[in-house]
PDB file of N, CA and C in Angstrom:
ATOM      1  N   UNK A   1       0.811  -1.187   0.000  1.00  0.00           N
ATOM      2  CA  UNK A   1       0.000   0.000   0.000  1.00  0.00           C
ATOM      3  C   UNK A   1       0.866   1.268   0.000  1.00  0.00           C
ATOM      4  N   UNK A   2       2.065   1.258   0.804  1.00  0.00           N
ATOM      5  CA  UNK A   2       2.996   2.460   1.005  1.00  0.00           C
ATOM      6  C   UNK A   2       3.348   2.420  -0.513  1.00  0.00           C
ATOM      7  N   UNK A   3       3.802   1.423  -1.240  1.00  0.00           N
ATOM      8  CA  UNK A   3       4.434   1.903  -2.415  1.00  0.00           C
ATOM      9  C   UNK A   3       3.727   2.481  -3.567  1.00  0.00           C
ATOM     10  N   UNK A   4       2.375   1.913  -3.306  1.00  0.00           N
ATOM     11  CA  UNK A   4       1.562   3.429  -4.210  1.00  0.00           C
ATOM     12  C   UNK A   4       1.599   4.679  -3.753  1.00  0.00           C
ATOM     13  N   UNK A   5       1.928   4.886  -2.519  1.00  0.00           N
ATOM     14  CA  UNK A   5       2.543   6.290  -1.905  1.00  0.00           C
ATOM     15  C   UNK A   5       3.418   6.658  -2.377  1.00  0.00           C
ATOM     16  N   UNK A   6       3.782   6.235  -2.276  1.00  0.00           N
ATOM     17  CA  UNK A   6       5.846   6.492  -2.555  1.00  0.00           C
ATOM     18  C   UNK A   6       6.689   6.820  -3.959  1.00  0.00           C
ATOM     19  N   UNK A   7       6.199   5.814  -4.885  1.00  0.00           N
ATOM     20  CA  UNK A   7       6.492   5.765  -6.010  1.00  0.00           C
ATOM     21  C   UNK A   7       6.102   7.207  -6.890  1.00  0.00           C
ATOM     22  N   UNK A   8       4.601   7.532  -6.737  1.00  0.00           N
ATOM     23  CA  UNK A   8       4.666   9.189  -7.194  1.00  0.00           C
ATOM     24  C   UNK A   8       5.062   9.872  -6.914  1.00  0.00           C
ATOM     25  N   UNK A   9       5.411   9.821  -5.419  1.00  0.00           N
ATOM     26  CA  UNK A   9       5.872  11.226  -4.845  1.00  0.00           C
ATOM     27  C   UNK A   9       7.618  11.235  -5.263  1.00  0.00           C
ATOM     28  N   UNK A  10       8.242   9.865  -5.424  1.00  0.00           N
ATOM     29  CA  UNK A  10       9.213   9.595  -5.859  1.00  0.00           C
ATOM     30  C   UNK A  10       9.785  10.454  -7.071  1.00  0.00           C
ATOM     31  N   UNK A  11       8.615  10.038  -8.015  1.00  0.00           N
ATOM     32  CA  UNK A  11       8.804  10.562  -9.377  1.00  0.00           C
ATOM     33  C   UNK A  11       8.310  12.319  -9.685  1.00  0.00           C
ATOM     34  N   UNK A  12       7.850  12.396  -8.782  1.00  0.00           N
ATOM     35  CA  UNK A  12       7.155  14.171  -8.444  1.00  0.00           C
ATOM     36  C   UNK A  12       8.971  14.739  -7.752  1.00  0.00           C
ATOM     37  N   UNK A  13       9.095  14.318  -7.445  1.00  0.00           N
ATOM     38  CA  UNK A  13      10.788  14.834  -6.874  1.00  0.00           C
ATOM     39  C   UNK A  13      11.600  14.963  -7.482  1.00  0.00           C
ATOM     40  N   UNK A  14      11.521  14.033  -8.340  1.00  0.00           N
ATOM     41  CA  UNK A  14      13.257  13.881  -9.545  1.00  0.00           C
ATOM     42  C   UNK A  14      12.507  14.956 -10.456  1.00  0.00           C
ATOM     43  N   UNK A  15      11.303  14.656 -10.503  1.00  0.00           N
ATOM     44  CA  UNK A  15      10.630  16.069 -12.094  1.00  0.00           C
ATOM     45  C   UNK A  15      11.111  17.242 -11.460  1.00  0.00           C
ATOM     46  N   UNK A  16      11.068  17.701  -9.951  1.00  0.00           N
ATOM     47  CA  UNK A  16      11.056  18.958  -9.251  1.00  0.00           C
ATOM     48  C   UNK A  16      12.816  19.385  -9.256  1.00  0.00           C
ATOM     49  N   UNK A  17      13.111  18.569  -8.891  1.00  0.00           N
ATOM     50  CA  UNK A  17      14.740  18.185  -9.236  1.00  0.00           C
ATOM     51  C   UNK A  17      15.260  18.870 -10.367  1.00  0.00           C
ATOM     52  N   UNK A  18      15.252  17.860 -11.147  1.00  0.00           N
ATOM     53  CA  UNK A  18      15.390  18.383 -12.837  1.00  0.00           C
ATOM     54  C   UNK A  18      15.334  19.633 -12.848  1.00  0.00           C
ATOM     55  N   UNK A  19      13.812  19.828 -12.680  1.00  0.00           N
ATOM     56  CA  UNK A  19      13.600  21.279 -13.301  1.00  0.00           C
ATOM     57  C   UNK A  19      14.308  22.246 -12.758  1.00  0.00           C
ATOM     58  N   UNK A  20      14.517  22.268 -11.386  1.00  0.00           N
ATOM     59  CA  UNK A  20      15.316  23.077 -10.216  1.00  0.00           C
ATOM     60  C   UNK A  20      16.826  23.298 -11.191  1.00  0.00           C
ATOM     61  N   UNK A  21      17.373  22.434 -11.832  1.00  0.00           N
ATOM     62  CA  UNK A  21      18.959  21.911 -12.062  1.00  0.00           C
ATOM     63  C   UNK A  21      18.771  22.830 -13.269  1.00  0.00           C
ATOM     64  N   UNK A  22      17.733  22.113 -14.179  1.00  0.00           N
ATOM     65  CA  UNK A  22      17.959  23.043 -15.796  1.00  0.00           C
ATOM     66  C   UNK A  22      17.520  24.205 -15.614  1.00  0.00           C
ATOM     67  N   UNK A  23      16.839  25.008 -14.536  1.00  0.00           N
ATOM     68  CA  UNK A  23      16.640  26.504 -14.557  1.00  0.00           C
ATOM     69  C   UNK A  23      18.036  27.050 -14.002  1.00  0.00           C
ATOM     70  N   UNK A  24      18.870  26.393 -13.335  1.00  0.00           N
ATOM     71  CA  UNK A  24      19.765  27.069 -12.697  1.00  0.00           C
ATOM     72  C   UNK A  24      21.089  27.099 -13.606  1.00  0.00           C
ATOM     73  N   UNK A  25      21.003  25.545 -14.423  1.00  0.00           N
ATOM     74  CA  UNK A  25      22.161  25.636 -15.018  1.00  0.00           C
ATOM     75  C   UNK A  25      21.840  26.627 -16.501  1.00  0.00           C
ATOM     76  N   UNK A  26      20.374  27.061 -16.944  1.00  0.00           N
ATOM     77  CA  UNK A  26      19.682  27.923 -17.635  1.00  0.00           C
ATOM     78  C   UNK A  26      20.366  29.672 -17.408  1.00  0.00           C
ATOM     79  N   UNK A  27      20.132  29.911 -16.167  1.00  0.00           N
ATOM     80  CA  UNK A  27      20.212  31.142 -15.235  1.00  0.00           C
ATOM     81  C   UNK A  27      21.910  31.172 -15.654  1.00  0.00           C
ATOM     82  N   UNK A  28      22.965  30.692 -14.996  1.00  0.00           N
ATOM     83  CA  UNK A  28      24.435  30.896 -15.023  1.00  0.00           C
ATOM     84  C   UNK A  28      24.660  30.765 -16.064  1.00  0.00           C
ATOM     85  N   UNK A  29      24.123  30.160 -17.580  1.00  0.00           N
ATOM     86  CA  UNK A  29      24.467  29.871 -18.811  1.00  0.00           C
ATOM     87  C   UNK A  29      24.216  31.361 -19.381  1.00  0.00           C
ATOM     88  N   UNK A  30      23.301  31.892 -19.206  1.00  0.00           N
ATOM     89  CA  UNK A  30      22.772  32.941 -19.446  1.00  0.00           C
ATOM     90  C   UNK A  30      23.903  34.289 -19.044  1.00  0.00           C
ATOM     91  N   UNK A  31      24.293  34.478 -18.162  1.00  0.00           N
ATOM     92  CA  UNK A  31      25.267  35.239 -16.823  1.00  0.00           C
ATOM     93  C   UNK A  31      26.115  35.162 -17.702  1.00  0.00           C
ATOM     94  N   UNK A  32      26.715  34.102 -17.987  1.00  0.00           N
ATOM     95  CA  UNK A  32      28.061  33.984 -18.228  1.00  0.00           C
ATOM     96  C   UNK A  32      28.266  33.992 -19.814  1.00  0.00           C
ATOM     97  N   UNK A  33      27.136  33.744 -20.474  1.00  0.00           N
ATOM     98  CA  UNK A  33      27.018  34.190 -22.010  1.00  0.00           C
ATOM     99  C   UNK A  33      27.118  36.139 -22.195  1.00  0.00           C
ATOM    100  N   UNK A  34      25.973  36.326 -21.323  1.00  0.00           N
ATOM    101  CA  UNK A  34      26.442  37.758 -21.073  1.00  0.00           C
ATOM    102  C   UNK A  34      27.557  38.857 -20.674  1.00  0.00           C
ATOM    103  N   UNK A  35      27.884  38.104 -20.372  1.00  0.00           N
ATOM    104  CA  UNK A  35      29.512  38.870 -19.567  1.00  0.00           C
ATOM    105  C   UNK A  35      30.391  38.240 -20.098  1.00  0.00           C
ATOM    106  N   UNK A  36      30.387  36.970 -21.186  1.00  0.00           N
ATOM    107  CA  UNK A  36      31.374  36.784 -21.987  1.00  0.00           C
ATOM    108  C   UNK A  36      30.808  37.671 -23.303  1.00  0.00           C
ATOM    109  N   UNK A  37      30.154  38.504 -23.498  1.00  0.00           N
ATOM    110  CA  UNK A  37      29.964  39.094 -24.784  1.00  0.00           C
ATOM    111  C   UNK A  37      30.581  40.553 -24.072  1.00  0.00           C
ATOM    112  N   UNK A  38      30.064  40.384 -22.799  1.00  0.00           N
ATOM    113  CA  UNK A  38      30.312  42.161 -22.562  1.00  0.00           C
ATOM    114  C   UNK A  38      32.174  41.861 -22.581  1.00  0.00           C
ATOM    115  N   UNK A  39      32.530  41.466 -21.679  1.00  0.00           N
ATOM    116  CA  UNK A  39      34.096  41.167 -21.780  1.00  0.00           C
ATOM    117  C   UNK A  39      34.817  41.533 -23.342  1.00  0.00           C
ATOM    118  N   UNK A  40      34.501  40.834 -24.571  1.00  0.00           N
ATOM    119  CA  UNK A  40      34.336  40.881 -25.615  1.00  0.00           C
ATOM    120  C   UNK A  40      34.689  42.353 -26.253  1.00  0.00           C
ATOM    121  N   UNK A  41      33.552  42.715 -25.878  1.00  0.00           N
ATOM    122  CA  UNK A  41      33.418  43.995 -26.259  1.00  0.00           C
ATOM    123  C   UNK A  41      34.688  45.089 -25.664  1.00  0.00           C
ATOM    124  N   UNK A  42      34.929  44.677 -24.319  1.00  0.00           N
ATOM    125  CA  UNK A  42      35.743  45.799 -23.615  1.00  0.00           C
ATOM    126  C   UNK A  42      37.281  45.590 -24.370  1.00  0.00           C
ATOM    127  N   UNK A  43      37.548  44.501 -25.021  1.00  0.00           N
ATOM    128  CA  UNK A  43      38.508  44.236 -25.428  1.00  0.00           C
ATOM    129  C   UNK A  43      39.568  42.683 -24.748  1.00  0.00           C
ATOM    130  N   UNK A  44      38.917  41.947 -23.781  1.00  0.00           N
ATOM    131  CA  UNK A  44      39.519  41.159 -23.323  1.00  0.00           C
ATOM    132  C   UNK A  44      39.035  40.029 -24.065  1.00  0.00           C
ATOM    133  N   UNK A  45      39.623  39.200 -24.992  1.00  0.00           N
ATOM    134  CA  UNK A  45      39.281  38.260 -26.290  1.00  0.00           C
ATOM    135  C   UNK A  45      39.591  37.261 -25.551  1.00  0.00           C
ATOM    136  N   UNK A  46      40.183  36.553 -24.886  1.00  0.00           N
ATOM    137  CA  UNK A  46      40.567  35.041 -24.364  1.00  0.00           C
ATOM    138  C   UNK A  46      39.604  35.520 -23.055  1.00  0.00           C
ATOM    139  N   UNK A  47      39.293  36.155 -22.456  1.00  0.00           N
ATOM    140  CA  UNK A  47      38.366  35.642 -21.468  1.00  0.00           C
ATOM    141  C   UNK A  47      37.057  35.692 -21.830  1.00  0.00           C
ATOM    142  N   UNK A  48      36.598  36.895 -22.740  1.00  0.00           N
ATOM    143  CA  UNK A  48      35.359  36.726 -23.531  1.00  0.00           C
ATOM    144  C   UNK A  48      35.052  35.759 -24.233  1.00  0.00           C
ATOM    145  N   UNK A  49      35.784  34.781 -24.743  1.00  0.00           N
ATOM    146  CA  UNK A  49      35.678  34.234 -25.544  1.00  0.00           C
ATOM    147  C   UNK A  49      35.601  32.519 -24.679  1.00  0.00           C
ATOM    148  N   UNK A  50      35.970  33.091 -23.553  1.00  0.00           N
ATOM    149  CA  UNK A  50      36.222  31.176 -23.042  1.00  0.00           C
ATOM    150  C   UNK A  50      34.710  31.542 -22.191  1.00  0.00           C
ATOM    151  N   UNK A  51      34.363  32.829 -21.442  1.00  0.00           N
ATOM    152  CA  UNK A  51      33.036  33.089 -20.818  1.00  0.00           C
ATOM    153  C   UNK A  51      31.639  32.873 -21.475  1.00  0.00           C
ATOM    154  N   UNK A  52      31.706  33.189 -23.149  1.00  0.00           N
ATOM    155  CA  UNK A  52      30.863  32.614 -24.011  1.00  0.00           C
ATOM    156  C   UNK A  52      30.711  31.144 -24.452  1.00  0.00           C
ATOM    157  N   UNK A  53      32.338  30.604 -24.675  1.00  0.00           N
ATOM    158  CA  UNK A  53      31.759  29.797 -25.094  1.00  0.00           C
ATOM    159  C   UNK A  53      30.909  28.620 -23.420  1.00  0.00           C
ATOM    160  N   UNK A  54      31.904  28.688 -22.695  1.00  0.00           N
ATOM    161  CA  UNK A  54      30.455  27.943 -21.148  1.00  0.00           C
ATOM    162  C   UNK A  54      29.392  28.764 -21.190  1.00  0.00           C
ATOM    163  N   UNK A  55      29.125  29.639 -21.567  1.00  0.00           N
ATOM    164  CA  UNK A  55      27.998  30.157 -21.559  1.00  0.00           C
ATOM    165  C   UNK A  55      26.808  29.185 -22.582  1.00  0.00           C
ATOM    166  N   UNK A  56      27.181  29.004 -23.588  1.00  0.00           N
ATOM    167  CA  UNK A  56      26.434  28.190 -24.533  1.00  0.00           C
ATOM    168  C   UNK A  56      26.187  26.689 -24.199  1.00  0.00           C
ATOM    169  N   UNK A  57      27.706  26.266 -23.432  1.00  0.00           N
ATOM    170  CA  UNK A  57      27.713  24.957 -22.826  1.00  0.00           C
ATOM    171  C   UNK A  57      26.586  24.762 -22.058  1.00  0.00           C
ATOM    172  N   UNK A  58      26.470  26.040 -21.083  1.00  0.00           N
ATOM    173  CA  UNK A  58      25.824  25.753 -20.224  1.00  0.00           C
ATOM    174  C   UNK A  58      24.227  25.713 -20.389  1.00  0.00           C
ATOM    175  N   UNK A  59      23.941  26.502 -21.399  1.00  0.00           N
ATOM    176  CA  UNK A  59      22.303  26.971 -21.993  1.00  0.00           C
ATOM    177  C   UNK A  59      22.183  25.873 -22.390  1.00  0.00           C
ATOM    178  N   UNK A  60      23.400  25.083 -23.563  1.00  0.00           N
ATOM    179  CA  UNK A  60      22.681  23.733 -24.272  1.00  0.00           C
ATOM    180  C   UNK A  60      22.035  22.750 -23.351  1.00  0.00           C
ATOM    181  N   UNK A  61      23.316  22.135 -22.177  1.00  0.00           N
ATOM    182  CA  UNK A  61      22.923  21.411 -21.048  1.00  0.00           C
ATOM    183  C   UNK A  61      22.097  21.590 -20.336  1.00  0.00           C
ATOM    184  N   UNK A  62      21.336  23.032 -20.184  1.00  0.00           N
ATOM    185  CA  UNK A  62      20.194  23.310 -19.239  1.00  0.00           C
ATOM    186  C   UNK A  62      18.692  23.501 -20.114  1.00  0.00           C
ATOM    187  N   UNK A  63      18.985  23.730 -21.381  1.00  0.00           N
ATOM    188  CA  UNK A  63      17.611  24.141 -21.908  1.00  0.00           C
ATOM    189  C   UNK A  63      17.281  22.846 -22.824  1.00  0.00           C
ATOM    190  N   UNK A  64      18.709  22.137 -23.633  1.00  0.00           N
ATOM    191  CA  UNK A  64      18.323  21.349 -24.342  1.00  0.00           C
ATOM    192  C   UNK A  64      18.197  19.873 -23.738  1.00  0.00           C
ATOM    193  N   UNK A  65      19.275  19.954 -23.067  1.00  0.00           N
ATOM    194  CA  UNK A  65      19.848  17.911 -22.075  1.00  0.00           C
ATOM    195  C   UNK A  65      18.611  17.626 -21.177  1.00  0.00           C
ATOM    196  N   UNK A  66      18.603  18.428 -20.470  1.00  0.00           N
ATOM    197  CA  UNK A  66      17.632  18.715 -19.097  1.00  0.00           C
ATOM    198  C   UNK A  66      16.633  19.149 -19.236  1.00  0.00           C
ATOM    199  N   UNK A  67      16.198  20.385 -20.040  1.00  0.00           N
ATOM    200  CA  UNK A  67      14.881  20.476 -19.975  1.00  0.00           C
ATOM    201  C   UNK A  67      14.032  20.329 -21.026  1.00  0.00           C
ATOM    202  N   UNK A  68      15.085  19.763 -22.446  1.00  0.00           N
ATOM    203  CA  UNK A  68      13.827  19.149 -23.696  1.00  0.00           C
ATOM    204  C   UNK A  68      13.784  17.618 -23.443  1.00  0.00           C
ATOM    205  N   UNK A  69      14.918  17.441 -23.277  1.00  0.00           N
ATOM    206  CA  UNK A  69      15.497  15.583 -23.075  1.00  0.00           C
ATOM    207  C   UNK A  69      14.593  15.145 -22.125  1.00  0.00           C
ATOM    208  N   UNK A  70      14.795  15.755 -20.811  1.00  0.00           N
ATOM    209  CA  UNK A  70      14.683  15.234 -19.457  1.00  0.00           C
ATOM    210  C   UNK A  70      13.444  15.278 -18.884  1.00  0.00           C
ATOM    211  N   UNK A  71      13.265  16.557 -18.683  1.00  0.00           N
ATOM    212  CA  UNK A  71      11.942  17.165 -18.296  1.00  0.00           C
ATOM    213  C   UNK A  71      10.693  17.197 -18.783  1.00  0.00           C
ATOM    214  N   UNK A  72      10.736  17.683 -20.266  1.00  0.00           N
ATOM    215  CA  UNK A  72       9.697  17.434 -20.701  1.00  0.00           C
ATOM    216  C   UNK A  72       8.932  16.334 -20.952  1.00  0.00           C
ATOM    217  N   UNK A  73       9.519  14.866 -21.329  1.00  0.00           N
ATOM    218  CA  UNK A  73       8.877  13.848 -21.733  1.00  0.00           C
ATOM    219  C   UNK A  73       8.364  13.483 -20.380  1.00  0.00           C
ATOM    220  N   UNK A  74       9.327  13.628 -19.073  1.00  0.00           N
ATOM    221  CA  UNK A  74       8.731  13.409 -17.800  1.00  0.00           C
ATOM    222  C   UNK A  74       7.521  13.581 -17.097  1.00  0.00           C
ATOM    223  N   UNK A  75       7.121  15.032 -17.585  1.00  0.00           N
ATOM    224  CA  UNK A  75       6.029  15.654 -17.081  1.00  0.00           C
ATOM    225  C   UNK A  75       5.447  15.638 -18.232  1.00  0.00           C
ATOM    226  N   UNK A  76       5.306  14.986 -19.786  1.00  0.00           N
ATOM    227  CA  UNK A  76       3.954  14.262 -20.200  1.00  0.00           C
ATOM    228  C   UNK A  76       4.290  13.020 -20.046  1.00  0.00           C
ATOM    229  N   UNK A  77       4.824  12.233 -19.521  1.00  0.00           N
ATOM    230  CA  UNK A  77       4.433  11.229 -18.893  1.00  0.00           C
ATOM    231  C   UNK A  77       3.553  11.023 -17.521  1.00  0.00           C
ATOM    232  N   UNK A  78       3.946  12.167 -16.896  1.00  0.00           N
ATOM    233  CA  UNK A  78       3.204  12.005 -15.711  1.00  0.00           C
ATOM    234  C   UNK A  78       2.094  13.038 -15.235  1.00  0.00           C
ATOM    235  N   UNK A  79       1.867  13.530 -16.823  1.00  0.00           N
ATOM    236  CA  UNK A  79       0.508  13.833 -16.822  1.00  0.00           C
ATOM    237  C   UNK A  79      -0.452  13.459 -17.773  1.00  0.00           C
ATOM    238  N   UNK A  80       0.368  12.863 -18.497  1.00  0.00           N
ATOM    239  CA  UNK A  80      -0.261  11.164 -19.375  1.00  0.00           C
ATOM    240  C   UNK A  80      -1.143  10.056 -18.641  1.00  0.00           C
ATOM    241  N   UNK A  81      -0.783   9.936 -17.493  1.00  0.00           N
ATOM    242  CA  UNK A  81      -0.666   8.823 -16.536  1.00  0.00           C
ATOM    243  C   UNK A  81      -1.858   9.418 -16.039  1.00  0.00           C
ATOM    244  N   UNK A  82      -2.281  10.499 -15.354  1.00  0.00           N
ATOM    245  CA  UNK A  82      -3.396  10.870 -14.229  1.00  0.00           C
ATOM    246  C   UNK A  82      -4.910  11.328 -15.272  1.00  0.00           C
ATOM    247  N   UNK A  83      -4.156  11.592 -16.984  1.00  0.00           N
ATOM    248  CA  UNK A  83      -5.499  11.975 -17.261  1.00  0.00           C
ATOM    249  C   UNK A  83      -6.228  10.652 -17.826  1.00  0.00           C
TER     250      UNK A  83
END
């Protein structure tokens, strides 16, 4: 009986998870895309240029790995499931 408890709330956690991870690694991808362009601009080329490119690293891994890959099929799965 507990594990029909458990098991959603299980899977309600890792979705909450996820999403928590790809907004954040979203957020600093973002930061650091920005301030590797501004850098850029001021004239510092090897740090602008290494700040952009993790910047993109980081957007791909947070918007594309995590939250098209990961997240999304998750939460229509598990709102597949209740309707």
């Amino acid at each position: 009986m507990r594990d029909l408890l458990y098991e959603p709330l299980a899977e309600l956690l890792s979705l909450v998870l996820y999403t928590i991870i790809a907004g954040v690694l979203t957020t600093v991808g973002f930061l650091s895309e920005q301030n590797g362009i501004q850098q850029l601009s001021t004239g510092h080329d090897v740090q602008g240029a290494f700040l952009a490119y993790m910047g993109v690293l980081l957007l791909y891994g947070g918007v594309y790995l995590l939250g098209y890959k990961t997240v999304l099929p998750k939460l229509r799965s598990s709102l597949g499931s209740t309707l």
